[in-house]
Protein backbone atom coordinates (compact mmCIF):
# COMPACT_ATOMS: atom_id res chain seq x y z
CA UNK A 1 -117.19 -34.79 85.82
CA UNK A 2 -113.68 -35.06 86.31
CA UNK A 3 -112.71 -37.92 89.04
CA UNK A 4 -110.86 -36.31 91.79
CA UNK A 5 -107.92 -38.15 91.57
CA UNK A 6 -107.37 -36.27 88.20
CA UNK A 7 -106.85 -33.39 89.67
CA UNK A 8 -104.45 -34.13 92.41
CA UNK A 9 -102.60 -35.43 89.62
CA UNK A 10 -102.76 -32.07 87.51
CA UNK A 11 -101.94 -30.50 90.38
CA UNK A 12 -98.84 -32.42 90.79
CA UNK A 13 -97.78 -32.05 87.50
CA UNK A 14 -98.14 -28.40 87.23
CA UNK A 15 -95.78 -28.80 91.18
CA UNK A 16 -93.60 -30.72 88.86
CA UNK A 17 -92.85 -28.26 86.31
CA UNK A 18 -92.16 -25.35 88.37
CA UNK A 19 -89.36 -27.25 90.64
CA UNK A 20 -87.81 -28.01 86.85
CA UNK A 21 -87.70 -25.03 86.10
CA UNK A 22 -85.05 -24.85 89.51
CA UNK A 23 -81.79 -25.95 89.12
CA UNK A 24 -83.05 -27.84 91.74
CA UNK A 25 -84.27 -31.25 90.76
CA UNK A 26 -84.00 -33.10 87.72
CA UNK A 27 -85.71 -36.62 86.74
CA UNK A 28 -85.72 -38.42 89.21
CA UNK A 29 -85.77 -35.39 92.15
CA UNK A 30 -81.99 -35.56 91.13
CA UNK A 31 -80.21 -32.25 91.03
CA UNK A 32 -79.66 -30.86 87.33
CA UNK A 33 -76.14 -30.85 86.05
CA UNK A 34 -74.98 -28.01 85.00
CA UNK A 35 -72.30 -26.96 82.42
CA UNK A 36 -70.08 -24.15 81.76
CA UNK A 37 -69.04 -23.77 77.56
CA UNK A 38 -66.66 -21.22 76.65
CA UNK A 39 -66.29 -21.17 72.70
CA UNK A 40 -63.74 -19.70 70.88
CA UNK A 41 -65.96 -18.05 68.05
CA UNK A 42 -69.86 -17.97 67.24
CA UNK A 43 -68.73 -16.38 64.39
CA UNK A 44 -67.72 -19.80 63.25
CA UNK A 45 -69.65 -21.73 61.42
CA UNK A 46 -67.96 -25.02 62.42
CA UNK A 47 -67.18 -23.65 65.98
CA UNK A 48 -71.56 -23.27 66.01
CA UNK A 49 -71.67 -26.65 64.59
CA UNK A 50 -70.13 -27.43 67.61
CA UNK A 51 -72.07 -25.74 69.79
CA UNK A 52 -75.24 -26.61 68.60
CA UNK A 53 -74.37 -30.67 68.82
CA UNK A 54 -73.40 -29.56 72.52
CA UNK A 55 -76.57 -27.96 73.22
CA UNK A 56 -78.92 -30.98 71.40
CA UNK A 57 -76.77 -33.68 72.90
CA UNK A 58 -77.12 -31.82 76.69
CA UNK A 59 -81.10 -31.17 76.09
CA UNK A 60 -81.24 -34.84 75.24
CA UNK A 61 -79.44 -35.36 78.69
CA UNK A 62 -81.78 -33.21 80.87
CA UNK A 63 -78.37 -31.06 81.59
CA UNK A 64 -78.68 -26.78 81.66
CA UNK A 65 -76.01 -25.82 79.44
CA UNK A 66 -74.51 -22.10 79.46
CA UNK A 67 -72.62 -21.19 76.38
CA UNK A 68 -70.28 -17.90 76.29
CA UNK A 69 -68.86 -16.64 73.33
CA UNK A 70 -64.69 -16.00 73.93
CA UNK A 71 -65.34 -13.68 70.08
CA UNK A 72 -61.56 -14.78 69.70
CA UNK A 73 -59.42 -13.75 72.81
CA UNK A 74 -57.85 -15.76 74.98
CA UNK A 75 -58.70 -13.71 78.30
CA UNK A 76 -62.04 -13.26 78.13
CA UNK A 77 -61.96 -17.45 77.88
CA UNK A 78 -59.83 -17.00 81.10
CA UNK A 79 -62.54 -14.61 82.56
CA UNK A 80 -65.34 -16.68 81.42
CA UNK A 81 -64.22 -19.69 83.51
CA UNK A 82 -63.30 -17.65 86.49
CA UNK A 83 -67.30 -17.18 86.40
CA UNK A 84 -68.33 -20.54 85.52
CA UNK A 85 -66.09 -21.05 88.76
CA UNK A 86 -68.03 -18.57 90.65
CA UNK A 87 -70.90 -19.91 89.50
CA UNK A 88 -70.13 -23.78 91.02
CA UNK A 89 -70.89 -24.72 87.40
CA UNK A 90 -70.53 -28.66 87.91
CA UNK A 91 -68.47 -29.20 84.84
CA UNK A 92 -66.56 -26.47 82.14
CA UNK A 93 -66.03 -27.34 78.50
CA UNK A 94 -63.51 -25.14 76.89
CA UNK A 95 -62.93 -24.55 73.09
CA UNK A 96 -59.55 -23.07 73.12
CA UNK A 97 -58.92 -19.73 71.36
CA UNK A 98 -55.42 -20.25 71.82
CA UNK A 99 -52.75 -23.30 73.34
CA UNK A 100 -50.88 -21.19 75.85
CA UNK A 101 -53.08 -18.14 76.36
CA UNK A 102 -56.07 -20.17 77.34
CA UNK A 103 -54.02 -22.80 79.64
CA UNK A 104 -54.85 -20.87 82.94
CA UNK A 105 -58.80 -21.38 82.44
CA UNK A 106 -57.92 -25.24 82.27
CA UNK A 107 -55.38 -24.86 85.47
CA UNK A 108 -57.87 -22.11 87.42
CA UNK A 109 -60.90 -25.21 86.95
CA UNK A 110 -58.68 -27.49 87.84
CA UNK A 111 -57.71 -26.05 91.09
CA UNK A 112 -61.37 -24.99 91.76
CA UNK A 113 -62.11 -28.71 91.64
CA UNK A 114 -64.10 -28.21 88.86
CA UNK A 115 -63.68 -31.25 85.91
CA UNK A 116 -62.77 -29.24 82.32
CA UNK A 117 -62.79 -30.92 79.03
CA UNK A 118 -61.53 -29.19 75.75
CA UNK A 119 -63.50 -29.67 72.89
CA UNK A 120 -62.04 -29.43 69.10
CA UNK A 121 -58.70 -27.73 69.96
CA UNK A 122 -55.93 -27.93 72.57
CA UNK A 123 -54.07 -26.12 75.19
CA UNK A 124 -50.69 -26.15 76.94
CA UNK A 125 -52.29 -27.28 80.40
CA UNK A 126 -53.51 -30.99 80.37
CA UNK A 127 -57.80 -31.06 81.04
CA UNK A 128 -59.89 -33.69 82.74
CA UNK A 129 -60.82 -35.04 78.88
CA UNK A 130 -60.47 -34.13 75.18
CA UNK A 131 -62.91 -34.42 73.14
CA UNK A 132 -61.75 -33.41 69.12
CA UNK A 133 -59.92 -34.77 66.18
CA UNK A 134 -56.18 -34.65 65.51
CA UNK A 135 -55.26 -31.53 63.73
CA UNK A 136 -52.54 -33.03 62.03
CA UNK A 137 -54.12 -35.22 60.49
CA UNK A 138 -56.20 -33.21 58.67
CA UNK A 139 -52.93 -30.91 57.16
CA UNK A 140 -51.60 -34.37 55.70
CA UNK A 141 -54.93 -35.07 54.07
CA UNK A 142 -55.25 -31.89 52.51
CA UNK A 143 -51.74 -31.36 50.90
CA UNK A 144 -51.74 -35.11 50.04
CA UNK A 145 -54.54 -34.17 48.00
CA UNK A 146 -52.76 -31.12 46.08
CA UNK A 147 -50.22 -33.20 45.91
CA UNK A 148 -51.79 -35.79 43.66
CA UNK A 149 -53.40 -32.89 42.04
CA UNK A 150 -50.64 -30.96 41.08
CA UNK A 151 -48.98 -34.02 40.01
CA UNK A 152 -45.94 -33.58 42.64
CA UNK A 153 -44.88 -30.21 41.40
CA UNK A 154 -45.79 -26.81 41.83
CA UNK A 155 -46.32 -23.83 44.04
CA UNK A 156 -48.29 -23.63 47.04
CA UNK A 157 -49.93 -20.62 49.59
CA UNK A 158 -51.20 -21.50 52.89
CA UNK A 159 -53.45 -19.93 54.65
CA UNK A 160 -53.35 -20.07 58.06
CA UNK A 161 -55.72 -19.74 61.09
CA UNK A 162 -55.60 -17.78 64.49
CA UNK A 163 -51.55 -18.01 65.29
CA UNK A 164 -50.57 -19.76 68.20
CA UNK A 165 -54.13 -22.23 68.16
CA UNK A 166 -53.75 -25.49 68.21
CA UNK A 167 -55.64 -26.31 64.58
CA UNK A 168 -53.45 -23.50 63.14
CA UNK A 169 -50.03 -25.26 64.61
CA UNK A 170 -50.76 -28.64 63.99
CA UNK A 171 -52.55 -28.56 60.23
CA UNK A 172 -49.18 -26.42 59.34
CA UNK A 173 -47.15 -29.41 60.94
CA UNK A 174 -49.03 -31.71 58.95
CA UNK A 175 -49.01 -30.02 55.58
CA UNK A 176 -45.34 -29.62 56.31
CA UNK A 177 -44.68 -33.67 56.97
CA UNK A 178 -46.60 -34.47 53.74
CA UNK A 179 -44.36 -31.31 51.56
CA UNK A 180 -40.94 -33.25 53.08
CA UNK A 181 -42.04 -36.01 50.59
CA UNK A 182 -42.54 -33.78 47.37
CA UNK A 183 -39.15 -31.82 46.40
CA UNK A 184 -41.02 -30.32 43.62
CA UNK A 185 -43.51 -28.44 45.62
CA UNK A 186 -42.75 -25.44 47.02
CA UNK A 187 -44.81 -22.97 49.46
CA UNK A 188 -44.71 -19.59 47.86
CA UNK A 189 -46.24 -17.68 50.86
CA UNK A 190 -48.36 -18.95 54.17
CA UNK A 191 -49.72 -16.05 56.37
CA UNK A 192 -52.67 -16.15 58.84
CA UNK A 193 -56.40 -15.12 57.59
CA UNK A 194 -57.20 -16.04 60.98
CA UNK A 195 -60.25 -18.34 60.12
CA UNK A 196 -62.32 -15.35 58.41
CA UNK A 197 -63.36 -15.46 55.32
CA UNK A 198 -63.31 -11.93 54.74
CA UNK A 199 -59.59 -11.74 55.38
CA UNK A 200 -58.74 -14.76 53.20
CA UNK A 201 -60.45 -13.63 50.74
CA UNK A 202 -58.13 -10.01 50.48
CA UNK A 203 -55.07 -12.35 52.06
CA UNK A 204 -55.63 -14.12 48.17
CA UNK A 205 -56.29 -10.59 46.58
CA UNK A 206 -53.05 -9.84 47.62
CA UNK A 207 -50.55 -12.47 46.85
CA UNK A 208 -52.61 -12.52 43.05
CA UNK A 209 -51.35 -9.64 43.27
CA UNK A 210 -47.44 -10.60 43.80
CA UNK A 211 -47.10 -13.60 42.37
CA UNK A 212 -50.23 -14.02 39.98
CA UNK A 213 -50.11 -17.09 37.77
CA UNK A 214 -47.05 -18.60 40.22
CA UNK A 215 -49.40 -19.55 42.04
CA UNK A 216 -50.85 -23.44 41.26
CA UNK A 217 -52.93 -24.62 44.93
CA UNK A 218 -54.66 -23.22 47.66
CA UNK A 219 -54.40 -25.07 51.19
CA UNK A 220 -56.30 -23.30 53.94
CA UNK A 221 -56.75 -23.97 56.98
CA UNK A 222 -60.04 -24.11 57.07
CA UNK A 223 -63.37 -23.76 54.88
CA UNK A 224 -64.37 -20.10 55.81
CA UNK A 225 -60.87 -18.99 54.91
CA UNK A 226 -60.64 -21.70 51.79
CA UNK A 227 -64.00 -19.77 50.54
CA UNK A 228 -62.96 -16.33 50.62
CA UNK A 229 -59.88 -17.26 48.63
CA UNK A 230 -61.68 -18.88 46.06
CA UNK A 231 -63.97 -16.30 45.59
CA UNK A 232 -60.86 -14.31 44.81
CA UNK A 233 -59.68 -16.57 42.50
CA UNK A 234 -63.05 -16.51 40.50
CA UNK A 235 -63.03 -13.12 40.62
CA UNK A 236 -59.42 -12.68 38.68
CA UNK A 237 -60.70 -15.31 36.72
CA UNK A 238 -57.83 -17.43 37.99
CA UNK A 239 -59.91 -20.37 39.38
CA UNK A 240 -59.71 -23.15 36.54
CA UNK A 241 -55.46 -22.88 37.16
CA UNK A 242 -55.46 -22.78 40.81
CA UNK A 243 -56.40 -26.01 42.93
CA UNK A 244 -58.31 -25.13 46.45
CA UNK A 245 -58.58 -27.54 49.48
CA UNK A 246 -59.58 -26.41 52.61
CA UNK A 247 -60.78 -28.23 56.15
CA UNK A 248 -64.22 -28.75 58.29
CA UNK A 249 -66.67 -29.55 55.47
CA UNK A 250 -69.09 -26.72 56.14
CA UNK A 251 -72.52 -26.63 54.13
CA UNK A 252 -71.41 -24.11 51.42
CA UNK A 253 -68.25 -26.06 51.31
CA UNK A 254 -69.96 -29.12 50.75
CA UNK A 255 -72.02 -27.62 48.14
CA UNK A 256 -69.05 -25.77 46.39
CA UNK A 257 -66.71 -28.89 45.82
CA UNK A 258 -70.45 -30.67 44.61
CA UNK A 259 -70.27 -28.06 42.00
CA UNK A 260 -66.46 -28.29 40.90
CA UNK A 261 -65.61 -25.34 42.74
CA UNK A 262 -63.79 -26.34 45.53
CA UNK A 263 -61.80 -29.19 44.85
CA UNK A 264 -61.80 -30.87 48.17
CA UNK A 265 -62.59 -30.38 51.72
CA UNK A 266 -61.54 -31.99 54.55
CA UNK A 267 -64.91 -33.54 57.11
CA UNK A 268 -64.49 -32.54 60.76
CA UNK A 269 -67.17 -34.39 63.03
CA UNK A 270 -68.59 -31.33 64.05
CA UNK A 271 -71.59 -33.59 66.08
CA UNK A 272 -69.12 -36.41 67.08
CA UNK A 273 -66.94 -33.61 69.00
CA UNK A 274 -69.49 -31.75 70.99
CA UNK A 275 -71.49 -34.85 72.20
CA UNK A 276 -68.66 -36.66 73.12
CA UNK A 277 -67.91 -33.38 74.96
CA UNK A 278 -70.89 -33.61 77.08
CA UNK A 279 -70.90 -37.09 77.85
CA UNK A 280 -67.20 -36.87 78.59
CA UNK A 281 -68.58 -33.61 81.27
CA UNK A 282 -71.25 -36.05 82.42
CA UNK A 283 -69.38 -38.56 83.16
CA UNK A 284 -66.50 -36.38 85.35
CA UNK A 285 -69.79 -34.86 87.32
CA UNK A 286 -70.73 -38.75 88.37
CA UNK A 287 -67.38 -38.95 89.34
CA UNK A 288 -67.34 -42.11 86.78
CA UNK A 289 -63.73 -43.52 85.56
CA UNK A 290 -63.35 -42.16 81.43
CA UNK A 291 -62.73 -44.94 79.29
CA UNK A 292 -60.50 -43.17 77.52
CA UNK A 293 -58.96 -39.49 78.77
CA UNK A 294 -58.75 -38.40 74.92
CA UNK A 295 -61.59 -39.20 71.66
CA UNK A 296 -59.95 -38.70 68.58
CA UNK A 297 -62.32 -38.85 65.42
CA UNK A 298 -60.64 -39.27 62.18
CA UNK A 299 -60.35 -36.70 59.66
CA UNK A 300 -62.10 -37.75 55.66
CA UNK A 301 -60.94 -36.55 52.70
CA UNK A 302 -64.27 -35.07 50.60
CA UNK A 303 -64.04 -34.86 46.89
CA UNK A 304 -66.73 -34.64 43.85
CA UNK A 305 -66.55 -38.64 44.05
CA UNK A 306 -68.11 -38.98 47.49
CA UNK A 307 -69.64 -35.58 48.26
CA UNK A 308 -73.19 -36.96 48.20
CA UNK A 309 -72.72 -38.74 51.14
CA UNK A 310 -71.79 -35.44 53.69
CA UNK A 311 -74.44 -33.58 51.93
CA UNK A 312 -77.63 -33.10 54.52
């Protein structure tokens, strides 16, 4: 026999669930929070990385998270937000495709009331909170690194990402610092690939093409572009002349500097970004003071030598 009062209690339970399952209440009969993500690619590996720390982090947090894909274009971002603000979403989190194009989603929340915070890349228009790593940073880890491989001298191609993005501008700033210092390296060529691996991969085709055995390193911008090359390189059998280092220390990335192919990535806190995203959204919806407006998390250098520990 089943004591009545275990029933009642069933019965509340099962009153319980289906008032979660309402935007309604939360723990605690208080109302669920509920964020608006716009990402810049889910073709991305890292850019899912991202997305998938957001959406662990926010589960962890009892908060609904929506997450639209901007596939690369600036004004469906814009278009995206104008529905999160439709919506009364209580907090956006943007992931830039681009620094000016993507400004009025951060200046249409911000008139709507609306706290935004831009994960992983920047825009023109100042947000509530950043949450990312400084972009570059990473550029002067990467062509220190050819540097000291190519001994101070030789010839250089850069690959670039999506023109005008944040990542793309700042990782060519910082490549650029760190070349000021090295008279005897020179960059042969540096044209965008825009972050696909695909089009690095014929981008490298290409200048093997033109300038062939001119060329001594490889800096792209980031891993999926950094790959592509390489497998170009391999393919022209060109790989044991040519140095590659590339950025965000995704898994096959990992895996191909483990196995002397790559010769150095560049770690992005991929997990590190997209919580500190949510908690800095969390935070804004409480209406609670940021400790700081703006996480940076460093950039590390990943080689053969330390590898093992970035490997899952």
């Amino acid at each position: 026999m089943h004591k009545p009062g275990t029933v009642l209690f069933v019965m509340a339970l099962a009153g319980m669930v289906l008032t979660g399952c309402n935007r309604g209440a939360g723990k605690n009969g208080e109302k669920e929070m509920v964020i608006g993500a716009s990402m810049l690619s889910l073709q991305s590996e890292f850019v899912v990385n991202v997305k998938d720390a957001m959406e662990a982090y926010a589960k962890e947090k009892n908060v609904e998270l929506i997450v639209n894909d901007a596939q690369r274009t600036a004004d469906r971002q814009v278009q995206q937000v104008e529905t999160f603000i439709s919506q009364k979403v209580d907090a956006i989190i943007l992931n830039p495709c681009e620094v000016e194009a993507s400004s009025p989603a951060v200046e249409k929340a911000r008139a709507a009331g609306i706290p935004i915070i831009n994960v992983n890349s920047e825009t023109a228009a100042e947000p509530d909170g950043f949450a990312g790593s400084r972009d570059e940073e990473a550029g002067e880890i990467a062509m220190e690194q050819i540097a000291r491989l190519l001994n101070g001298k030789g010839n250089v191609v850069m690959i670039e990402g999506y023109m005008g993005q944040a990542a793309q501008i700042k990782r060519s700033a910082g490549a650029k610092t760190v070349l000021d210092k090295y008279p005897g390296i020179k960059i042969l060529a540096q044209q965008t690939a825009e972050w696909d691996r695909a089009k690095g991969m014929s981008l490298m085709e290409n200048w093997i093409q033109s300038y062939g055995d001119k060329i001594n390193a490889v800096f792209a911008h980031n891993d999926e572009m950094g790959m592509g090359a390489l497998q170009a390189l391999e393919q022209a059998k060109l790989k044991d002349k040519v140095a590659v280092v590339s950025i965000d220390a995704i898994a096959d990335a990992l895996q191909a500097v483990k196995d002397g192919r790559l010769d150095a990535t560049v770690y992005q806190d991929a997990k590190g970004q997209g919580a500190g995203a949510i908690d800095m959204a969390i935070q804004l919806i409480k209406k609670e003071p940021l400790e700081k407006k703006a996480i940076f998390i460093p950039f590390q250098l990943v080689t053969k030598e330390n590898v093992d520990g970035f490997l899952k």
